[in-house]
C-alpha atoms as a PDB file:
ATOM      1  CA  UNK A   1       0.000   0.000   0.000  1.00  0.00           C
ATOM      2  CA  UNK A   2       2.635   2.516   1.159  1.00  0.00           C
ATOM      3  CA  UNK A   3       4.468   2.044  -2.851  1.00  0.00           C
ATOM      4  CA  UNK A   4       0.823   2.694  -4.612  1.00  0.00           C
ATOM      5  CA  UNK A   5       0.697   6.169  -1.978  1.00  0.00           C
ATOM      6  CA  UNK A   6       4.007   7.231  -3.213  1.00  0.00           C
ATOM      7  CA  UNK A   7       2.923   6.466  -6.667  1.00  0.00           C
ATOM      8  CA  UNK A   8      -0.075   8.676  -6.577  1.00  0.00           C
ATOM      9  CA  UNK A   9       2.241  11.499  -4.752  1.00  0.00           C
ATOM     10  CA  UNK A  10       4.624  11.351  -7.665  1.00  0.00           C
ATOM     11  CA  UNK A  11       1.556  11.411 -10.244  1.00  0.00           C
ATOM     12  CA  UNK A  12       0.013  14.562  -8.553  1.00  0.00           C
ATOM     13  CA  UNK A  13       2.883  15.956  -7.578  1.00  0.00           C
ATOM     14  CA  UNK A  14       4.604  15.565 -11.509  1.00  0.00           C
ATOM     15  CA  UNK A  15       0.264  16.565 -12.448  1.00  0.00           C
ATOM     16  CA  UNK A  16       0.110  12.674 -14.346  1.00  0.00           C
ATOM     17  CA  UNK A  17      -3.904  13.260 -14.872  1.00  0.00           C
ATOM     18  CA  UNK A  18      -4.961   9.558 -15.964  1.00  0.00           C
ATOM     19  CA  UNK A  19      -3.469   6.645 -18.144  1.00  0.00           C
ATOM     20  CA  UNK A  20      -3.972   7.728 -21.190  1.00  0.00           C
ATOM     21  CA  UNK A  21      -2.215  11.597 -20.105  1.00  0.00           C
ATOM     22  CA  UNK A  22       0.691  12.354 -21.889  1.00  0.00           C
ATOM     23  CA  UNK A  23       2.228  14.602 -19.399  1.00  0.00           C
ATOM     24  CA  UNK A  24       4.458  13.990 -17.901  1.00  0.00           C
ATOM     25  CA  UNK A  25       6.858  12.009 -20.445  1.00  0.00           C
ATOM     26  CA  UNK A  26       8.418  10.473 -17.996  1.00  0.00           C
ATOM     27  CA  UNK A  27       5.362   8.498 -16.900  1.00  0.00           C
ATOM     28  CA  UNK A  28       3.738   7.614 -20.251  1.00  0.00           C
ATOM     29  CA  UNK A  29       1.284   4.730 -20.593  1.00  0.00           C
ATOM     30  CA  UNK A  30       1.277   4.432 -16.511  1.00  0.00           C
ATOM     31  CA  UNK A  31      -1.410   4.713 -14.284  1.00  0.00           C
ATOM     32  CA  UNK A  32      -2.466   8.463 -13.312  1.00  0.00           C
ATOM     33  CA  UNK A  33      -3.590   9.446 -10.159  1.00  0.00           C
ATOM     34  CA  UNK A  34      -7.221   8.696 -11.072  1.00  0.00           C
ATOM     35  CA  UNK A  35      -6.312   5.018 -11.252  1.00  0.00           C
ATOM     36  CA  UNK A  36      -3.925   5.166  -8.819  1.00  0.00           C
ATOM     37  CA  UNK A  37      -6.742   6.071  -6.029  1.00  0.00           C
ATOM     38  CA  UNK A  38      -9.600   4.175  -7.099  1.00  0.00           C
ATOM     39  CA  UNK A  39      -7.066   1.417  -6.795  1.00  0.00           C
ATOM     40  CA  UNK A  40      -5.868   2.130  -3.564  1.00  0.00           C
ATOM     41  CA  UNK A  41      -9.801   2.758  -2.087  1.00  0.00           C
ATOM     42  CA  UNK A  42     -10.385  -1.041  -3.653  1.00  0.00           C
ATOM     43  CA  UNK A  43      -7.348  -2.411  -1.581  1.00  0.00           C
ATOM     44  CA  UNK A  44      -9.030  -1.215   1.349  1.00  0.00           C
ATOM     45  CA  UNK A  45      -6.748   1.957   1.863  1.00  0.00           C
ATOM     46  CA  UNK A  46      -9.086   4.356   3.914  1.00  0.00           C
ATOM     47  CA  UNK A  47      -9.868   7.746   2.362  1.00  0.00           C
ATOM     48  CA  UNK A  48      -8.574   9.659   4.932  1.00  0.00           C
ATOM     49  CA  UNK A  49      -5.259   8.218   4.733  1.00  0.00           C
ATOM     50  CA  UNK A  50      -5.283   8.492   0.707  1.00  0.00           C
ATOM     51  CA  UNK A  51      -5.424  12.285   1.824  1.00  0.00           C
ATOM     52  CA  UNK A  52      -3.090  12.750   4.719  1.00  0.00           C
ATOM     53  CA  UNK A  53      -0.305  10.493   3.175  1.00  0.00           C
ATOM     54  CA  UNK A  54      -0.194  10.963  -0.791  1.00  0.00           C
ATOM     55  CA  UNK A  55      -2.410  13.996  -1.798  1.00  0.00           C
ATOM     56  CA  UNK A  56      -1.346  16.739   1.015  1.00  0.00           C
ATOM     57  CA  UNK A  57       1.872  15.893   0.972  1.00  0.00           C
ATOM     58  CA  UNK A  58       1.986  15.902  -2.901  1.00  0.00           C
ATOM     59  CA  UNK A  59       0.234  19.517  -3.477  1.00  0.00           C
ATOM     60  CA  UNK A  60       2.341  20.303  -0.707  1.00  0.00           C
ATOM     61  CA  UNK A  61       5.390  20.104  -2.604  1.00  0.00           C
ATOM     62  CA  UNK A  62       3.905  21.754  -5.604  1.00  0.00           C
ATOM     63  CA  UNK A  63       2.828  24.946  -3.627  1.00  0.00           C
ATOM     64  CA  UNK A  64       6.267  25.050  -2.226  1.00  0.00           C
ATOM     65  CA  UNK A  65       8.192  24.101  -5.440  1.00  0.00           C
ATOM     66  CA  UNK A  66       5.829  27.035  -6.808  1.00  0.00           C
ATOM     67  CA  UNK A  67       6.587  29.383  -3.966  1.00  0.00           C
ATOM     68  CA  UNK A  68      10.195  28.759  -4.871  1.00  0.00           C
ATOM     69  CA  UNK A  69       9.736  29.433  -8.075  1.00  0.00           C
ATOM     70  CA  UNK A  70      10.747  26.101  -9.271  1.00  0.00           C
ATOM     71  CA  UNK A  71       7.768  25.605 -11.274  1.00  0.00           C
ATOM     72  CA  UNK A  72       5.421  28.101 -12.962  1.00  0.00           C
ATOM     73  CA  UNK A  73       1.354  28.223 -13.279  1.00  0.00           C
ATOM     74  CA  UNK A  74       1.646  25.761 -16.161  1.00  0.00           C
ATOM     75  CA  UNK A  75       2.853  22.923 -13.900  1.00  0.00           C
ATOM     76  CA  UNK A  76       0.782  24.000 -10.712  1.00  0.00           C
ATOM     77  CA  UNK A  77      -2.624  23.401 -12.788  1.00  0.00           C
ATOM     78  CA  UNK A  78      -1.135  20.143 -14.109  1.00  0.00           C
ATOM     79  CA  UNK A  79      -0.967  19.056 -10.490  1.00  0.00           C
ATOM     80  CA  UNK A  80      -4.007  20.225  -9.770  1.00  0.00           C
ATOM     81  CA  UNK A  81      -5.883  18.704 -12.295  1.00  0.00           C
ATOM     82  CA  UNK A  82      -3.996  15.380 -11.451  1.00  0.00           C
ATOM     83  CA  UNK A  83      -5.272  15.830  -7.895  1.00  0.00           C
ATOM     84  CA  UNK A  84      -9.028  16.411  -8.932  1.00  0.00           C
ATOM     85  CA  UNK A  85      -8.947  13.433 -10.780  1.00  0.00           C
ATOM     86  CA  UNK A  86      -7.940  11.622  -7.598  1.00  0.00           C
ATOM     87  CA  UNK A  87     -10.794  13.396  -5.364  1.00  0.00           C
ATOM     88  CA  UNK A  88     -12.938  12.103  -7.990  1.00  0.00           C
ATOM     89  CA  UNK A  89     -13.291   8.723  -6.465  1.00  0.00           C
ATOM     90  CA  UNK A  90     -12.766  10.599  -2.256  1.00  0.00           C
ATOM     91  CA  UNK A  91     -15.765  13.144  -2.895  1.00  0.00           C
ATOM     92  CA  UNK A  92     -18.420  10.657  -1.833  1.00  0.00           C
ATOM     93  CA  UNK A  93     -16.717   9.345   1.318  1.00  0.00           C
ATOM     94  CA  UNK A  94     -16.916  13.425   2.163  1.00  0.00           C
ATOM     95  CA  UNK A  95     -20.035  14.197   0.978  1.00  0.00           C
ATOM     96  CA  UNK A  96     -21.774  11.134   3.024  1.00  0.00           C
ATOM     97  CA  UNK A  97     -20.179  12.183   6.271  1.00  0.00           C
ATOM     98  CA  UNK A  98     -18.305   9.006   6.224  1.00  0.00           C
ATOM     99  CA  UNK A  99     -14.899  10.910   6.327  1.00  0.00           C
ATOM    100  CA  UNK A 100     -14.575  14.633   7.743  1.00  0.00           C
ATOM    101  CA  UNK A 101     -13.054  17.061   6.146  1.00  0.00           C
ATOM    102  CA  UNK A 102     -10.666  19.771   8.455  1.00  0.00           C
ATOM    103  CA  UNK A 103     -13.584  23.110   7.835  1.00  0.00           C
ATOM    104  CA  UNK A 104     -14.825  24.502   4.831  1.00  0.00           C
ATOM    105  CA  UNK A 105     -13.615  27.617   2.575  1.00  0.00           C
ATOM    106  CA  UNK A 106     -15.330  30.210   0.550  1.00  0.00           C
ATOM    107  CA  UNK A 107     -13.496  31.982  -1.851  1.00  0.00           C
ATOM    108  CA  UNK A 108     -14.634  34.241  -4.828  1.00  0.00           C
ATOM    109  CA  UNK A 109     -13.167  36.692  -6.607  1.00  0.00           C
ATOM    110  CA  UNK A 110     -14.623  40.124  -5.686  1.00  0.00           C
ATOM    111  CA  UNK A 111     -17.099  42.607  -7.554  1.00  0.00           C
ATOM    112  CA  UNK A 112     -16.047  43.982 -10.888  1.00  0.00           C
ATOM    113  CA  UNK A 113     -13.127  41.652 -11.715  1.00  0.00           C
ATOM    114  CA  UNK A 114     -13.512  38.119 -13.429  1.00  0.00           C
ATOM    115  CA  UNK A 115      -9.571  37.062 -13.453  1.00  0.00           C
ATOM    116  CA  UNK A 116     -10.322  33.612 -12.064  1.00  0.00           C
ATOM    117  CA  UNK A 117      -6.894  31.127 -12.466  1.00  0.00           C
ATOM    118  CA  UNK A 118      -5.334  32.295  -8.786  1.00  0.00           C
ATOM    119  CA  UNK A 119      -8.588  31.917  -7.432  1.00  0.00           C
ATOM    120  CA  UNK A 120      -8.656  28.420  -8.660  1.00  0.00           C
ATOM    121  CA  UNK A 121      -5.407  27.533  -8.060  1.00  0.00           C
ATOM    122  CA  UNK A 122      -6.219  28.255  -4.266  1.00  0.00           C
ATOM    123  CA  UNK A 123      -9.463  26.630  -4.021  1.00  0.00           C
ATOM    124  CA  UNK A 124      -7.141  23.593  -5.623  1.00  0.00           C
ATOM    125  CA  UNK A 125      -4.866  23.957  -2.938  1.00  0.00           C
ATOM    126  CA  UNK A 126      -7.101  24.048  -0.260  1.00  0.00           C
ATOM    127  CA  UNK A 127      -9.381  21.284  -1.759  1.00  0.00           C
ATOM    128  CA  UNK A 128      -5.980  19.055  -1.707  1.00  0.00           C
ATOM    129  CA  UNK A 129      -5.015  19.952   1.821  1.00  0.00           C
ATOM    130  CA  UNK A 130      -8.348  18.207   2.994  1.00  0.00           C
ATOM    131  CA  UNK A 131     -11.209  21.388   2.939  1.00  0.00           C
ATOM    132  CA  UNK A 132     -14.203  21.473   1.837  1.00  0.00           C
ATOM    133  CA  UNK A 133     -14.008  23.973  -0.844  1.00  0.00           C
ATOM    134  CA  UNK A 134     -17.366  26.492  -1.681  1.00  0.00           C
ATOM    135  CA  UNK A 135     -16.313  28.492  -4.909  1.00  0.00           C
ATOM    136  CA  UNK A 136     -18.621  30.959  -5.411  1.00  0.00           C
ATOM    137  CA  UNK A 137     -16.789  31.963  -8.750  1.00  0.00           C
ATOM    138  CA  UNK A 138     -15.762  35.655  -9.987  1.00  0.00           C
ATOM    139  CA  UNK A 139     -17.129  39.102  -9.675  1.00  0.00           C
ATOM    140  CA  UNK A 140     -18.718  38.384  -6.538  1.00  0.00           C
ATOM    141  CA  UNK A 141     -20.046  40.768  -4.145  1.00  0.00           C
ATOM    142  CA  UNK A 142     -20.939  41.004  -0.308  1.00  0.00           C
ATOM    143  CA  UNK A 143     -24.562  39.685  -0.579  1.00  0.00           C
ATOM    144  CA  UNK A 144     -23.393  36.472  -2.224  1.00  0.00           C
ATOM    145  CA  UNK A 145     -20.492  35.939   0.430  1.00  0.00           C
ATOM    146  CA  UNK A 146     -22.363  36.644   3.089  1.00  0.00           C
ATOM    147  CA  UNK A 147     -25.249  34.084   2.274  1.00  0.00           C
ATOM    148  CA  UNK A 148     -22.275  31.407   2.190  1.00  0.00           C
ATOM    149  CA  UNK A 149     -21.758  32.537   5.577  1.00  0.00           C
ATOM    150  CA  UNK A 150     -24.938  32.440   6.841  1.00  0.00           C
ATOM    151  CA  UNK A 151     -25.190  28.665   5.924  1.00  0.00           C
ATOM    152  CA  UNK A 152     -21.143  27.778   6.706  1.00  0.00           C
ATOM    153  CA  UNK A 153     -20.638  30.013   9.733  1.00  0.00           C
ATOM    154  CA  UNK A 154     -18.036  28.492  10.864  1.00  0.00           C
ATOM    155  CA  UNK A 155     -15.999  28.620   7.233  1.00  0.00           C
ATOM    156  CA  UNK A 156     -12.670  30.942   6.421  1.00  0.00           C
ATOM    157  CA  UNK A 157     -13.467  33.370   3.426  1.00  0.00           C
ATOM    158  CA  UNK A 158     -11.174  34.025   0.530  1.00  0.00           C
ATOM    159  CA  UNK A 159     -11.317  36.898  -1.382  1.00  0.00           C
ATOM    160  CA  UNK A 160      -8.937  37.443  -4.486  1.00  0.00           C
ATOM    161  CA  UNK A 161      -8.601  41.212  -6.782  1.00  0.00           C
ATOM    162  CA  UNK A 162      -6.526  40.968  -9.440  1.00  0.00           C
ATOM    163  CA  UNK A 163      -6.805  44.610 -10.831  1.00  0.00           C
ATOM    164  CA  UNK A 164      -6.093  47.730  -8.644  1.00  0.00           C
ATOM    165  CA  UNK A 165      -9.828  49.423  -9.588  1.00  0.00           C
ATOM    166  CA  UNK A 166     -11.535  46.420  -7.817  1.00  0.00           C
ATOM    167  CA  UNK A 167      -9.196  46.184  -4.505  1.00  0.00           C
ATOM    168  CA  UNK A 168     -11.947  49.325  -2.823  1.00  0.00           C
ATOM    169  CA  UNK A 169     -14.562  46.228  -3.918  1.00  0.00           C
ATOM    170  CA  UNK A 170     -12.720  44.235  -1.259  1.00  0.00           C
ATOM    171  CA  UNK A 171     -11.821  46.419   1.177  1.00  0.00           C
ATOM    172  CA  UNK A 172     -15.915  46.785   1.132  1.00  0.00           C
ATOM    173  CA  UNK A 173     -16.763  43.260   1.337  1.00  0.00           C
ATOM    174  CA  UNK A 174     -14.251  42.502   3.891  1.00  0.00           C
ATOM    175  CA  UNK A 175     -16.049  45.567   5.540  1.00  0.00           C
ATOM    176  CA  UNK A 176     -19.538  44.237   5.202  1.00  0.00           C
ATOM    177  CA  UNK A 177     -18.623  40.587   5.881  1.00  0.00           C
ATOM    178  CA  UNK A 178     -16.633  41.663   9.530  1.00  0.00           C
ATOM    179  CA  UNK A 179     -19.639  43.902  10.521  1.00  0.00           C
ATOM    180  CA  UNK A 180     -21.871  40.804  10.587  1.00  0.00           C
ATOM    181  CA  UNK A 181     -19.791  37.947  11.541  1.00  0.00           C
ATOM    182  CA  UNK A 182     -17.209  39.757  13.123  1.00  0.00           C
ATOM    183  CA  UNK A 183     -14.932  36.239  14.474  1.00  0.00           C
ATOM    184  CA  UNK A 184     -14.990  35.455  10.701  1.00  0.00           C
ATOM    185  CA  UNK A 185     -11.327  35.216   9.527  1.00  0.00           C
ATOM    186  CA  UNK A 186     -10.442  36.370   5.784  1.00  0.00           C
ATOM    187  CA  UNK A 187      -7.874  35.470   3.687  1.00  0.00           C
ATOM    188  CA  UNK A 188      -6.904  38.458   0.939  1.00  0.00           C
ATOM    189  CA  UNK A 189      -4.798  37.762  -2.056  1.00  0.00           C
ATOM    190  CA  UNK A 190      -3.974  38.682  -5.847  1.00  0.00           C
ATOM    191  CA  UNK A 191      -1.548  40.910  -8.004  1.00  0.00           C
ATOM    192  CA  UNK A 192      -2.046  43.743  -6.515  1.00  0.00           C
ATOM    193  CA  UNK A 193      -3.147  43.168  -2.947  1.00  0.00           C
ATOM    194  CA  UNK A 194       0.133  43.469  -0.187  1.00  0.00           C
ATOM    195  CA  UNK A 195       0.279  42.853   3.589  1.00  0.00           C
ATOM    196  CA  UNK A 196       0.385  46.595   4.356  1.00  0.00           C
ATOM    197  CA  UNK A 197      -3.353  46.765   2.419  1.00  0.00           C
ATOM    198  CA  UNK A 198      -3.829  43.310   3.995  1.00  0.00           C
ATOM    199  CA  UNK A 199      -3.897  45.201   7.608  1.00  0.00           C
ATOM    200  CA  UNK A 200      -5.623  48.032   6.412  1.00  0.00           C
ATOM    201  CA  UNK A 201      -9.024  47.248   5.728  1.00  0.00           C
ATOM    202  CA  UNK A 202      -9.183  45.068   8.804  1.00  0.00           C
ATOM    203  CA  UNK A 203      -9.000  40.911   6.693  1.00  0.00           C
ATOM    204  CA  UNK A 204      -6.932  38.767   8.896  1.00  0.00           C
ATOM    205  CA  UNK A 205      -4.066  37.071   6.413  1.00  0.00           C
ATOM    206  CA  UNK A 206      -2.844  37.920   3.146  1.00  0.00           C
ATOM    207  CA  UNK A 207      -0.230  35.487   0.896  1.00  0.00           C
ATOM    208  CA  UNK A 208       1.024  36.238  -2.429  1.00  0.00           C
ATOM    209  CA  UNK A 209       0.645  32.227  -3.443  1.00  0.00           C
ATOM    210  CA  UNK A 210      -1.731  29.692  -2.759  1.00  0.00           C
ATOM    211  CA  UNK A 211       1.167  27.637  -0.662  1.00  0.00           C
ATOM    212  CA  UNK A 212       0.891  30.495   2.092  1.00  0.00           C
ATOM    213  CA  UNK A 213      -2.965  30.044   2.120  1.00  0.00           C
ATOM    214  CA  UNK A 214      -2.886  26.159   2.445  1.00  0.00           C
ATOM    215  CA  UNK A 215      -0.192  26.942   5.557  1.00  0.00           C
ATOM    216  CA  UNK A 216      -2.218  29.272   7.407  1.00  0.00           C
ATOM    217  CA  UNK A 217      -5.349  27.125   7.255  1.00  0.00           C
ATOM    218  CA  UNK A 218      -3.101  25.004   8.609  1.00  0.00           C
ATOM    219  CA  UNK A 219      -2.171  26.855  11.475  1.00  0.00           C
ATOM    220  CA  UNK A 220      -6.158  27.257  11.944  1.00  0.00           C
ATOM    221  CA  UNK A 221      -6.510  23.927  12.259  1.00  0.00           C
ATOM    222  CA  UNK A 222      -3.942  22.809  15.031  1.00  0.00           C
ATOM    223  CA  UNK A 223      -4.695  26.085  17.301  1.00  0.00           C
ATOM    224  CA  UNK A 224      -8.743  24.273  17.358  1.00  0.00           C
END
């Protein structure tokens, strides 16, 4: 069992989608990581530990290798794609309560600005690092956020701006969202967002790469 994990790390990790995937080279005409985890769940291999010990760990190394510049978007949506196949076959253990997930994220991109691929390469992230993930999409304002809230009150919010004319669009919804669920915590983040604006309209962590927001939901998790 532990060779078939490490085999699904390397295929998520190297974003190996499926069998008949021709990326990478390298692993041509092998098993992808949506074989490689429907065959570990019919060896008896426990969803849970399909998460914590090949699919973490793998996006894990691609949000550092990323962070590092190492590897550019290109690769990092490879991976990602490579790990969706793999939830493919985990979704139902989640969605039936059989296995928890560690809390549940909203992110959206904010009002006025439909730039979407660092959005989903976050809700990727965090999907892979064992969340339930509630992507409410692009150009998204406080009405729609907050009636995520209202029926996931417990979740972290993620708002991304990837254009300097919509970053007074967040600073509002981060407004709006903090005067009715004030404990709520916010993560900010795109191109032109910085810790400095971070701190000034009151949202509680900021990361220029997805890496940083998988770490501090992290952090979340083991101070519970």
């Amino acid at each position: 069992m532990k060779e078939l994990l490490e085999k699904l790390l390397e295929a998520v990790e190297l974003g190996k989608v499926d069998k008949k995937s021709p990326y990478p080279p390298q692993l041509k005409d092998q098993d992808g990581a949506y074989e490689l985890a429907k065959n570990a769940l019919e060896q008896g291999c426990k969803p849970e530990e399909i998460l914590e010990n090949a699919l973490i760990p793998a996006m894990e190394n691609v949000g550092n290798r990323f962070s590092r510049r190492e590897i550019y978007v290109p690769q990092m949506l490879m991976s990602a794609k490579a790990m969706s196949g793999a939830m493919i076959h985990l979704k139902p253990f989640f969605q039936s309560g059989a296995t928890k997930r560690k809390g549940t994220f909203i992110i959206g991109t904010v009002t006025g600005d439909l730039h979407d691929i660092g959005k989903n390469l976050v809700a990727m992230m965090v999907e892979g690092g064992g969340w339930e993930v509630i992507d409410l999409g692009v150009d998204v304002g406080s009405d729609k956020f907050i009636r995520a809230i209202e029926e996931k009150p417990d979740a972290v919010i993620g708002l991304s701006a990837l254009l300097t004319t919509t970053m007074e669009n967040m600073k509002k919804i981060v407004g709006n969202i903090k005067a009715k669920y004030a404990g709520s915590k916010i993560l900010v983040g795109g191109a032109p967002v910085t810790q400095e604006y971070c701190i000034k309209i009151g949202a509680d962590f900021y990361s220029p790469d997805p890496q940083g927001a998988v770490n501090y939901l992290k952090q979340l998790v083991s101070l519970k």
